[in-house]
Protein backbone atom coordinates (compact mmCIF):
# COMPACT_ATOMS: atom_id res chain seq x y z
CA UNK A 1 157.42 115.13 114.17
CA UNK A 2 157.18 116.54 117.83
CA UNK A 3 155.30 114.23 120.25
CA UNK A 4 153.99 114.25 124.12
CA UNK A 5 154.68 111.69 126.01
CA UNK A 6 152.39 111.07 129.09
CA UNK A 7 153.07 107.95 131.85
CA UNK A 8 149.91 106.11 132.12
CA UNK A 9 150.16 104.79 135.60
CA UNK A 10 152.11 102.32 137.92
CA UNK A 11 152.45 99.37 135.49
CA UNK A 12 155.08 96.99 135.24
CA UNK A 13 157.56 97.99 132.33
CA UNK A 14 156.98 93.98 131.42
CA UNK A 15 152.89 94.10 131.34
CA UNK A 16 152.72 96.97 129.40
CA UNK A 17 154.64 99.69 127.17
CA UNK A 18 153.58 102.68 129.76
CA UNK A 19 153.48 105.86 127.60
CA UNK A 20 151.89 106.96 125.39
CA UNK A 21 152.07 108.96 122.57
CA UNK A 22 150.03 112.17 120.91
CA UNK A 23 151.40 113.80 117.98
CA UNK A 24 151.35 117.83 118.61
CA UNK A 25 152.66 119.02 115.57
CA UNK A 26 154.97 118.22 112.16
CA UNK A 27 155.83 120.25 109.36
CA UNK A 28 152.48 120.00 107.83
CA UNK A 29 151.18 121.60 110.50
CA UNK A 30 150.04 125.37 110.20
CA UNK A 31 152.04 127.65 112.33
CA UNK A 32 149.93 129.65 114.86
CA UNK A 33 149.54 133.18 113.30
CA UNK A 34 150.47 132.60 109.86
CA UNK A 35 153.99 132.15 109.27
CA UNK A 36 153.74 129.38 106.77
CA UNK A 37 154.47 125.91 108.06
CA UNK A 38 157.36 124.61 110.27
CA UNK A 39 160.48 123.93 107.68
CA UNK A 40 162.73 120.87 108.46
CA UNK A 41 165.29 120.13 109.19
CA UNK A 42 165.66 122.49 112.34
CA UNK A 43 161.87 123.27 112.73
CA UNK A 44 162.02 122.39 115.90
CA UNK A 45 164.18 122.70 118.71
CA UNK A 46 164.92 123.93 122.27
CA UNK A 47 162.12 121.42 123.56
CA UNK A 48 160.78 121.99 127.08
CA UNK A 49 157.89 120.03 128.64
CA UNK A 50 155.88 121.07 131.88
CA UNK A 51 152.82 119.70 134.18
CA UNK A 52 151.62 118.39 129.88
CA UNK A 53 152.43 121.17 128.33
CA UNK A 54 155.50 121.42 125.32
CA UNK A 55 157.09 124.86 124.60
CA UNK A 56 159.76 125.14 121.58
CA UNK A 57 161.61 127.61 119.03
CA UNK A 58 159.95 126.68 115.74
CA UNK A 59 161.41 127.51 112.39
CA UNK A 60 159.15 128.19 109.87
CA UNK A 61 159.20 128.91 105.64
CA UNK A 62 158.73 132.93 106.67
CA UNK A 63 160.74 132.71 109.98
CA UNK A 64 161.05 131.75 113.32
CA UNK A 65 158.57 132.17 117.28
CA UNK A 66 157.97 130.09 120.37
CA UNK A 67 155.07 128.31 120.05
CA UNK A 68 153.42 126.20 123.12
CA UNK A 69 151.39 123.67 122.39
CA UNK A 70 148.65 123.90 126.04
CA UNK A 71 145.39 121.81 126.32
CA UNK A 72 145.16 120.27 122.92
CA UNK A 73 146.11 123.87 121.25
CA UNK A 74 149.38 124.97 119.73
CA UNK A 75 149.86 128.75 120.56
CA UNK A 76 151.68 131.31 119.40
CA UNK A 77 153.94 133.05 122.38
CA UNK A 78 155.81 135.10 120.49
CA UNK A 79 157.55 135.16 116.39
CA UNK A 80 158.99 137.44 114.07
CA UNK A 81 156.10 139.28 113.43
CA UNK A 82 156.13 140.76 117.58
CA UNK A 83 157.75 143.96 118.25
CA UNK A 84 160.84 143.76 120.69
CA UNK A 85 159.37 145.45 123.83
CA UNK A 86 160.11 149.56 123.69
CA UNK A 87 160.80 148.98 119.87
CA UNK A 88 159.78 149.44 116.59
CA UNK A 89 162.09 146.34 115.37
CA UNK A 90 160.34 142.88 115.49
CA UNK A 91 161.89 139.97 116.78
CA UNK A 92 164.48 138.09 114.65
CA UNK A 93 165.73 135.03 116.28
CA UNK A 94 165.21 133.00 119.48
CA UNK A 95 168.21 130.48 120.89
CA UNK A 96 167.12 129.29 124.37
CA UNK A 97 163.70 129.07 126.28
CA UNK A 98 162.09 127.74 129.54
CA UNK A 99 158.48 127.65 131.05
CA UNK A 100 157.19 126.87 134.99
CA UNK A 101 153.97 127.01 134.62
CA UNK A 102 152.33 130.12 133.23
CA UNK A 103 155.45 131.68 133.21
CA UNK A 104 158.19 131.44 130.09
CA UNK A 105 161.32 132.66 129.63
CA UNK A 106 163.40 133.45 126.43
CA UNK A 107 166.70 134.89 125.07
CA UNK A 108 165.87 136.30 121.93
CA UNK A 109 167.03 139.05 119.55
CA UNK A 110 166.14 141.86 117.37
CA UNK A 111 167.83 144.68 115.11
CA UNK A 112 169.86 146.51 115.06
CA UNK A 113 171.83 144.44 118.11
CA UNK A 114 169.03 143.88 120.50
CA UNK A 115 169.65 141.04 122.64
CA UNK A 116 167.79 140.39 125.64
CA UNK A 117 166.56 137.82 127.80
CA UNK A 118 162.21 138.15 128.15
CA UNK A 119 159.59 136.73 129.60
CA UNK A 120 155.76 135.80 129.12
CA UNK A 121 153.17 135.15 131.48
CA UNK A 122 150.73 135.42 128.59
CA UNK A 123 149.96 139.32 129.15
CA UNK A 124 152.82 139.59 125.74
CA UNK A 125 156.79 139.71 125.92
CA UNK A 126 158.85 141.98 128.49
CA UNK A 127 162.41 142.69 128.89
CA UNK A 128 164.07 141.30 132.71
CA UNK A 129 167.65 141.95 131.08
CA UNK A 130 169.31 143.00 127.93
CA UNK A 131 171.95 144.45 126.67
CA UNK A 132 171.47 148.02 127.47
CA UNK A 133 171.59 146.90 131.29
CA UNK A 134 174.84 147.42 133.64
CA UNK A 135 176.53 144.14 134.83
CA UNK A 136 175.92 144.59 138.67
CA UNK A 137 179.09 145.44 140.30
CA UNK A 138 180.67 146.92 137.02
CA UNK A 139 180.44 149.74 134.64
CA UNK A 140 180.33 146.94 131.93
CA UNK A 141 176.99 146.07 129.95
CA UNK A 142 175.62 142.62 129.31
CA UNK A 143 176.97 141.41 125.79
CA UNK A 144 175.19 137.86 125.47
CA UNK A 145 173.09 135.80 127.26
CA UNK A 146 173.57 131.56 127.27
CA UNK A 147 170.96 129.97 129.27
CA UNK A 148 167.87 130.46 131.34
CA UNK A 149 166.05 128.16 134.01
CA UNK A 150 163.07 128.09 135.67
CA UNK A 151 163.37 124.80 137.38
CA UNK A 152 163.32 124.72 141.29
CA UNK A 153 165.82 121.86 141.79
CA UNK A 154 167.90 121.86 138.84
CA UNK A 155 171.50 121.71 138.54
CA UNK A 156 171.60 125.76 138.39
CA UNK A 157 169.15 127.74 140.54
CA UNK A 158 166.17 129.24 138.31
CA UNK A 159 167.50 132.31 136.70
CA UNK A 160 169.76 134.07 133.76
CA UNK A 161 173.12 133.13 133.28
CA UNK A 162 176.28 134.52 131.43
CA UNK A 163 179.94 133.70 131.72
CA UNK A 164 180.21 136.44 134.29
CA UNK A 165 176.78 136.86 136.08
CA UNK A 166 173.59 135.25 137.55
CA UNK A 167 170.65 136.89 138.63
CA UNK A 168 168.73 134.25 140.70
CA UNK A 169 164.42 134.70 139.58
């Protein structure tokens, strides 16, 4: 089960237990746009929270999407069943994701070898970097993408990283 925690207020840990907790979605629940229901025990995972709102990669009985779950209602962002931008080949895995906001960002794949890092703002999926895209500074292209951040004031400063390269957003 996949819960939202939200603080409710300035109470002393001792008077009171101060979250609370809403229940967003489980593996009963149907998965936004079809794809069966979410199938343990990795349905869910890559969790990010923001200003309320919970993104994650979701694995389901047919396969696997981001899903945000925004003002009561879990969305679809993207699944297996959405065309890799430029392509006829749909998506076929997801391994890291972030959100600020209205804005998400994603390393996913496709076939044959499409690997890319995307983002959302809710207009549908486009590609910032993949791996038909030079390495700045090199005649090398990208091979794989580890991590993305959004975050002002993380460790990292909000953008794509690789062993070998960061392009600040």
């Amino acid at each position: 089960m996949l819960l939202a925690g939200l603080l409710a207020g300035p109470l002393p840990i001792a008077a009171q237990d101060p979250f609370f907790f809403t229940k967003i979605v489980d593996t009963a629940t149907p998965v936004p746009g079809g794809l069966g229901v979410f199938d343990p025990p990795l349905a869910f995972f890559n969790l990010v929270a923001d200003q309320g709102d919970v993104l994650f990669i979701g694995r389901t009985t047919t396969g696997e999407g981001l899903y945000r779950y925004r003002r009561g209602q879990l969305l679809r962002v993207v699944d297996t069943t959405t065309l890799y931008p430029g392509t006829a080949s749909p998506f076929s895995s997801f391994s890291v994701a972030d959100m600020e906001g209205d804005q998400i960002v994603f390393v996913a794949a496709a076939h044959p070898g499409l690997l890319g890092v995307l983002s959302d703002d809710g207009s549908g999926p486009s590609v910032l970097v993949d791996r038909t895209d030079t390495i700045p500074d090199t005649a090398e292209l990208f091979d794989w993408f580890f991590w993305v951040d959004l975050h002002q004031g993380s460790t990292r400063p909000p953008g794509v990283f690789t062993p070998w390269w960061t392009r600040a957003f």
